[in-house]
Protein backbone atom coordinates (compact mmCIF):
# COMPACT_ATOMS: atom_id res chain seq x y z
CA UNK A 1 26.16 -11.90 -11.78
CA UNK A 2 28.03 -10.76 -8.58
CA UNK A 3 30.47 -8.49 -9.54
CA UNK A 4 32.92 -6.93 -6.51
CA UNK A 5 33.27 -3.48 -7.78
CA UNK A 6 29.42 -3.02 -7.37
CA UNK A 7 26.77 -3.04 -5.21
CA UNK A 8 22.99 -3.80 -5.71
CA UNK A 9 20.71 -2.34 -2.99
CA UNK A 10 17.02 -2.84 -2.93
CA UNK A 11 14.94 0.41 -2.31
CA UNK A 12 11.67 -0.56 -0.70
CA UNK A 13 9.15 2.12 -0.85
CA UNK A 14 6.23 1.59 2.12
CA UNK A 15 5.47 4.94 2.75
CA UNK A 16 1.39 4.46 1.88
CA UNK A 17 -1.41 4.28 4.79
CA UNK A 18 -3.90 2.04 2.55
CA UNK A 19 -6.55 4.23 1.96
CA UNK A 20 -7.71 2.84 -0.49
CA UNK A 21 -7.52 -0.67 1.19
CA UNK A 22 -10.07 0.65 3.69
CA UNK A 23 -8.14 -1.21 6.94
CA UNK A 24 -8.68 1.78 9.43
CA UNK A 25 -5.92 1.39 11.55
CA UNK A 26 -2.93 -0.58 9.59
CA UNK A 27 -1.25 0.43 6.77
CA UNK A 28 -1.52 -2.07 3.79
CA UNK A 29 2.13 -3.23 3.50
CA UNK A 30 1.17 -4.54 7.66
CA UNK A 31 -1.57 -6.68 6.41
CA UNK A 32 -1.12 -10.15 7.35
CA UNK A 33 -1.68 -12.94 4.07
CA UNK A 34 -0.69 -16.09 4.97
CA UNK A 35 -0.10 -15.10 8.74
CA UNK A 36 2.63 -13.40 7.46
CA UNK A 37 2.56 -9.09 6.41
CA UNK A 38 2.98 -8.37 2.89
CA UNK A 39 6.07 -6.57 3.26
CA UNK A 40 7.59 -9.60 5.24
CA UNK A 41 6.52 -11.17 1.63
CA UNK A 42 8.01 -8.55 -0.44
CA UNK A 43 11.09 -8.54 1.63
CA UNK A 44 12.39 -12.17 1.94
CA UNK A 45 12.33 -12.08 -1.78
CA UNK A 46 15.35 -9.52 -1.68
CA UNK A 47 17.00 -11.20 1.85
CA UNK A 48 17.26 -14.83 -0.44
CA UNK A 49 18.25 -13.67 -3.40
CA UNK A 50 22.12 -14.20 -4.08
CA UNK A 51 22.84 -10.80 -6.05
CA UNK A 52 21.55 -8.58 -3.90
CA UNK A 53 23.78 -7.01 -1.10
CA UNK A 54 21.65 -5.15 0.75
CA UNK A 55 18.00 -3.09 1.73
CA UNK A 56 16.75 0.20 2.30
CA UNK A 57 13.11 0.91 3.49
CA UNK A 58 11.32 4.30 3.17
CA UNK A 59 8.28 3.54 5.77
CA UNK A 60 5.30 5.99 6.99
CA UNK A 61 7.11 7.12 10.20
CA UNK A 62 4.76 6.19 12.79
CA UNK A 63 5.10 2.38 11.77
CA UNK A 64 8.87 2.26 11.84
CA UNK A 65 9.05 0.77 15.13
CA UNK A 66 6.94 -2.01 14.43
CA UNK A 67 8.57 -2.24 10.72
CA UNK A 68 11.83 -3.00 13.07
CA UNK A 69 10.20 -5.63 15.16
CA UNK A 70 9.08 -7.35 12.21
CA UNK A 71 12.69 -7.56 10.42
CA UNK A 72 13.87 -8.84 13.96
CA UNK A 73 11.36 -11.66 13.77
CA UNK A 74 11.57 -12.70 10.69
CA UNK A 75 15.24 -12.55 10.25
CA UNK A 76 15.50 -10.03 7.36
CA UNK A 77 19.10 -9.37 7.52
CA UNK A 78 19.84 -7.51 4.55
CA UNK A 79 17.88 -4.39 5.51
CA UNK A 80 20.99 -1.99 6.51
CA UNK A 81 18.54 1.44 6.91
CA UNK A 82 14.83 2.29 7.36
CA UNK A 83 14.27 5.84 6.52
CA UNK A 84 10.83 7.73 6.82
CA UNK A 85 8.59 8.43 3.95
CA UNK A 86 8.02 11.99 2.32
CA UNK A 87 5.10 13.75 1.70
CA UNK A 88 4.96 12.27 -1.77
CA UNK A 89 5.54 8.63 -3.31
CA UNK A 90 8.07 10.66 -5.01
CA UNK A 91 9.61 12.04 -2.19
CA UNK A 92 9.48 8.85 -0.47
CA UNK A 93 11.43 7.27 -3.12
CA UNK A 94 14.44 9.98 -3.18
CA UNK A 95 14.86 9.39 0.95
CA UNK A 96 15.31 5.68 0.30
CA UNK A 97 17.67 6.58 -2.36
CA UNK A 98 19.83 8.86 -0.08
CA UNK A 99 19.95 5.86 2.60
CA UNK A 100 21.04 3.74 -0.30
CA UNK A 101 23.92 6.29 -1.19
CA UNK A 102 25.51 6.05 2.63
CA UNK A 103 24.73 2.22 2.23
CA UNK A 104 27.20 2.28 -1.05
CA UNK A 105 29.56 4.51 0.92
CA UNK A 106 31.22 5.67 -2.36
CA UNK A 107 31.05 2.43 -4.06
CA UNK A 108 28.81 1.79 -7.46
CA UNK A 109 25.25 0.37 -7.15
CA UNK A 110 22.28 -0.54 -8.87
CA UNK A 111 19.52 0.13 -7.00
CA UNK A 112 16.18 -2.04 -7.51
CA UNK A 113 13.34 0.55 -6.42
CA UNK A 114 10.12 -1.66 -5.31
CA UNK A 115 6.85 -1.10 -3.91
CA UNK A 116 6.44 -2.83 -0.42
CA UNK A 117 2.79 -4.19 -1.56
CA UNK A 118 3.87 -5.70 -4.78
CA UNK A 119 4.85 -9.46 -2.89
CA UNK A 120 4.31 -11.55 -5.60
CA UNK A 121 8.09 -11.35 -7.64
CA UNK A 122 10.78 -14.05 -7.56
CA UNK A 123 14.10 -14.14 -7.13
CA UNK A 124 14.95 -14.79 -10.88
CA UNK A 125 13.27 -11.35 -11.70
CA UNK A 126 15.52 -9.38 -8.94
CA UNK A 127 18.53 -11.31 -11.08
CA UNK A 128 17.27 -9.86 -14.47
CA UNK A 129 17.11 -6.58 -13.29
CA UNK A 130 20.70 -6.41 -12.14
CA UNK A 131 21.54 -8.22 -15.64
CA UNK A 132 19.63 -5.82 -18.14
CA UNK A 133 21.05 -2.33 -15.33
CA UNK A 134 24.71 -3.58 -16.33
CA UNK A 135 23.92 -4.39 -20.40
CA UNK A 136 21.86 -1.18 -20.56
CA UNK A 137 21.64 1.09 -17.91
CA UNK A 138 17.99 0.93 -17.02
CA UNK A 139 15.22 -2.36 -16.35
CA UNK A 140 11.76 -1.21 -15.84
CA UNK A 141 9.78 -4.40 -15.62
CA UNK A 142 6.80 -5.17 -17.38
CA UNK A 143 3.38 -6.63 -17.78
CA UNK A 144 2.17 -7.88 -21.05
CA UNK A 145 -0.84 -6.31 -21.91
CA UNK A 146 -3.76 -8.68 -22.80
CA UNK A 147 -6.61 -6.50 -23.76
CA UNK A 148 -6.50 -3.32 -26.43
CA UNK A 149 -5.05 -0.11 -24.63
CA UNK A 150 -6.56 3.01 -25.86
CA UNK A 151 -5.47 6.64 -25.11
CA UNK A 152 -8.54 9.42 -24.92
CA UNK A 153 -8.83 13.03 -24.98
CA UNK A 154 -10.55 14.84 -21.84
CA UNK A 155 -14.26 14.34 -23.34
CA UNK A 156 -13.63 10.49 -23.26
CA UNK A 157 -12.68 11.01 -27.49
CA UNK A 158 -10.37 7.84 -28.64
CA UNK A 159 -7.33 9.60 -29.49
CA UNK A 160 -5.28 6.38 -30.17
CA UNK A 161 -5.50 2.96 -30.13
CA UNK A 162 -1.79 1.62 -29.75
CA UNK A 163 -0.33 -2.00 -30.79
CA UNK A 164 -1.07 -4.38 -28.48
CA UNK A 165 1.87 -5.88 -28.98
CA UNK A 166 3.99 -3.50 -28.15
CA UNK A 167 2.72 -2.13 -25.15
CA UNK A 168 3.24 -2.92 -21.48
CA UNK A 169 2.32 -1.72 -18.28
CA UNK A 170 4.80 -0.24 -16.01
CA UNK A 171 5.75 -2.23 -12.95
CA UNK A 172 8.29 -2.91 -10.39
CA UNK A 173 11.44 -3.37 -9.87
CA UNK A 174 12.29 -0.38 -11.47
CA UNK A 175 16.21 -0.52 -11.27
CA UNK A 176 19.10 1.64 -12.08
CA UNK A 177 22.65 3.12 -11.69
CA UNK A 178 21.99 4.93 -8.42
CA UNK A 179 24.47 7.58 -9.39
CA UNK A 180 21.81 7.77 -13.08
CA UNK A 181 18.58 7.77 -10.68
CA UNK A 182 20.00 10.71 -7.44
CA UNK A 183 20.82 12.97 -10.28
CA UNK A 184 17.26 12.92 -12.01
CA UNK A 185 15.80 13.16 -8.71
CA UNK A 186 17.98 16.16 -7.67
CA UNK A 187 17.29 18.24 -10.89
CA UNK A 188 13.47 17.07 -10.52
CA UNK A 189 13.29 18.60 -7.11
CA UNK A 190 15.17 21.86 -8.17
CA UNK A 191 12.41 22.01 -11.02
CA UNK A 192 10.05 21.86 -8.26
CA UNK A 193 8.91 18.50 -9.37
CA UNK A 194 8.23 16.61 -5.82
CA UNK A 195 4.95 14.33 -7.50
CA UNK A 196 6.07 11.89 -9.81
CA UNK A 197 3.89 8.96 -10.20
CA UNK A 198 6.88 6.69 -10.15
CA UNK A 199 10.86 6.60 -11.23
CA UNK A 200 10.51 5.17 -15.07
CA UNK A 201 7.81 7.89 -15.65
CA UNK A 202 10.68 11.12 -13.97
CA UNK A 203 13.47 9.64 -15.59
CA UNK A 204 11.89 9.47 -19.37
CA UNK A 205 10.71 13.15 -18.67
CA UNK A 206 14.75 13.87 -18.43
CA UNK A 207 15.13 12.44 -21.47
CA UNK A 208 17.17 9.04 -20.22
CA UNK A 209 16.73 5.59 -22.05
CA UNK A 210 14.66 3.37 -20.28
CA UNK A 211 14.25 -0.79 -21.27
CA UNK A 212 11.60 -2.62 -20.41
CA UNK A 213 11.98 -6.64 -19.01
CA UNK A 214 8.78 -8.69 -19.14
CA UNK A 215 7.71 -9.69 -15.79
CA UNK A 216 5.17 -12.72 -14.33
CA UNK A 217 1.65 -11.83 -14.69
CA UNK A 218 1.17 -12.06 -11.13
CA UNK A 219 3.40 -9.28 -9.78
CA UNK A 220 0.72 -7.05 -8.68
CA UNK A 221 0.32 -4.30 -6.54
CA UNK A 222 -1.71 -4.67 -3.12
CA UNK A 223 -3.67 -1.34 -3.08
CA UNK A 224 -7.11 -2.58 -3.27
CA UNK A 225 -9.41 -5.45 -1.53
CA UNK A 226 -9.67 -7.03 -4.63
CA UNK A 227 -6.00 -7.49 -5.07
CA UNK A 228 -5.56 -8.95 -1.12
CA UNK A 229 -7.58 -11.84 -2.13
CA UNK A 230 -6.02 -11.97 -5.67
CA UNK A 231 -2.62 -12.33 -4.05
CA UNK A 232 -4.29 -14.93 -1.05
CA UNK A 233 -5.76 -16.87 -3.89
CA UNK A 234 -2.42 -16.96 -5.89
CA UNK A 235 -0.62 -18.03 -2.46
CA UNK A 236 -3.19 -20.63 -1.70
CA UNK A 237 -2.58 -22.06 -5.32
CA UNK A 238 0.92 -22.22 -4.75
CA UNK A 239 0.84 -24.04 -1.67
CA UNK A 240 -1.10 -26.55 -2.89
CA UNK A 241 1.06 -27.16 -6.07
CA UNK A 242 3.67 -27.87 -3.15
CA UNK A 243 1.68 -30.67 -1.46
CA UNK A 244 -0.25 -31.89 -4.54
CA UNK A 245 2.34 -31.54 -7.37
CA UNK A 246 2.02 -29.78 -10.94
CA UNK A 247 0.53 -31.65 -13.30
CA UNK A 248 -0.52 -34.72 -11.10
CA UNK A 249 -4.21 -35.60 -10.35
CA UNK A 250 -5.24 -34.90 -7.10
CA UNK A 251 -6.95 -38.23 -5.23
């Protein structure tokens, strides 16, 4: 997979503030599951994975000090530049992709853009991403959709009902030729596009190929209560397939 002539950055987006989380006064990538924050999580993911040469973090500015401390404790190595967010998950994104452009210093990268609060990847996914960049030029990854999808009109009319089968739901890593990824930022922001909801989403709207790669079920993002004790549950289960064993009975 490692290939000399390019580099593969990760692009860690933590620019929210968790409003939606409802913790008052920490930002939902600082959360603590495990005793350890979800970015820490999110993060060792990309610092023991093989293929991937280095980090970039977009953070909500007021937190970057303690963002610092954190990669200092825990021995995150890989991140080469924290950056502060924009005023938009959008804008967020394109800083982290200008640190990753001084990062490559002239050299070509993939760049795997992630969402600090989605913890619950592996290192084989990071892999595929780099794989299916280099076949095809884009990897969004995936969820399989397991209940009907349907698209409505604004008075709640059923407009469509698409195959099953062949839909997904939009995740992260969302990775690409960072060269591919600046320029449809760039020409967004002349446009005066600055909201995107996310890369896959700007990058179709400029007409680029995108290809999706199936992810686990379980790479979810932490935005809501509900999905902090989804992912503590899903840790918890883990850890006890460690000390019990899969597939044995417990005694």
């Amino acid at each position: 997979m490692k290939d000399k002539k390019t580099i593969n950055i990760g692009v860690i987006f933590a620019g929210g503030v968790g409003s939606r989380m409802h913790s008052k006064d920490t930002p939902k990538q600082f959360l603590k599951v495990h005793d350890k924050p979800i970015i820490i999580h999110t993060l060792e993911h990309f610092e023991k994975n093989a293929d991937i040469d280095a980090v970039v973090i977009a953070c909500v500015s007021d937190w970057i000090p303690h963002l610092e401390k954190l990669i200092y404790q825990y021995r995150i190595e890989k991140v080469k530049k924290i950056v502060c967010g924009g005023e938009s998950g959008q804008l967020s994104i394109y800083n982290g992709l200008c640190a990753a452009e001084e990062v490559a210093a002239g050299k070509e990268a993939i760049v795997l853009i992630h969402d600090g609060v989605r913890p619950l990847i592996n290192s084989e996914l990071l892999s595929e991403n780099i794989r299916c960049v280099k076949e095809k030029g884009s990897a969004v990854t995936a969820g399989i959709v397991k209940e009907t999808i349907v698209v409505v009109d604004a008075d709640g009319r059923v407009e469509q009902v698409p195959s099953r089968e062949k839909s997904r739901v939009a995740k992260a890593p969302q990775s690409f030729w960072l060269n591919d990824i600046l320029s449809v930022h760039r020409q967004a922001m002349k446009d005066g596009i600055t909201n995107s909801i996310d890369s896959c989403t700007l990058m179709k709207q400029y007409g680029r190929d995108l290809f999706m790669l199936d992810g686990p079920y379980e790479n979810i993002k932490i935005t809501t209560p509900d999905d902090f004790y989804t992912m503590r549950a899903i840790l918890d289960a883990k850890e006890n397939a460690q000390i019990y064993g899969y597939g044995e009975d417990v005694k």
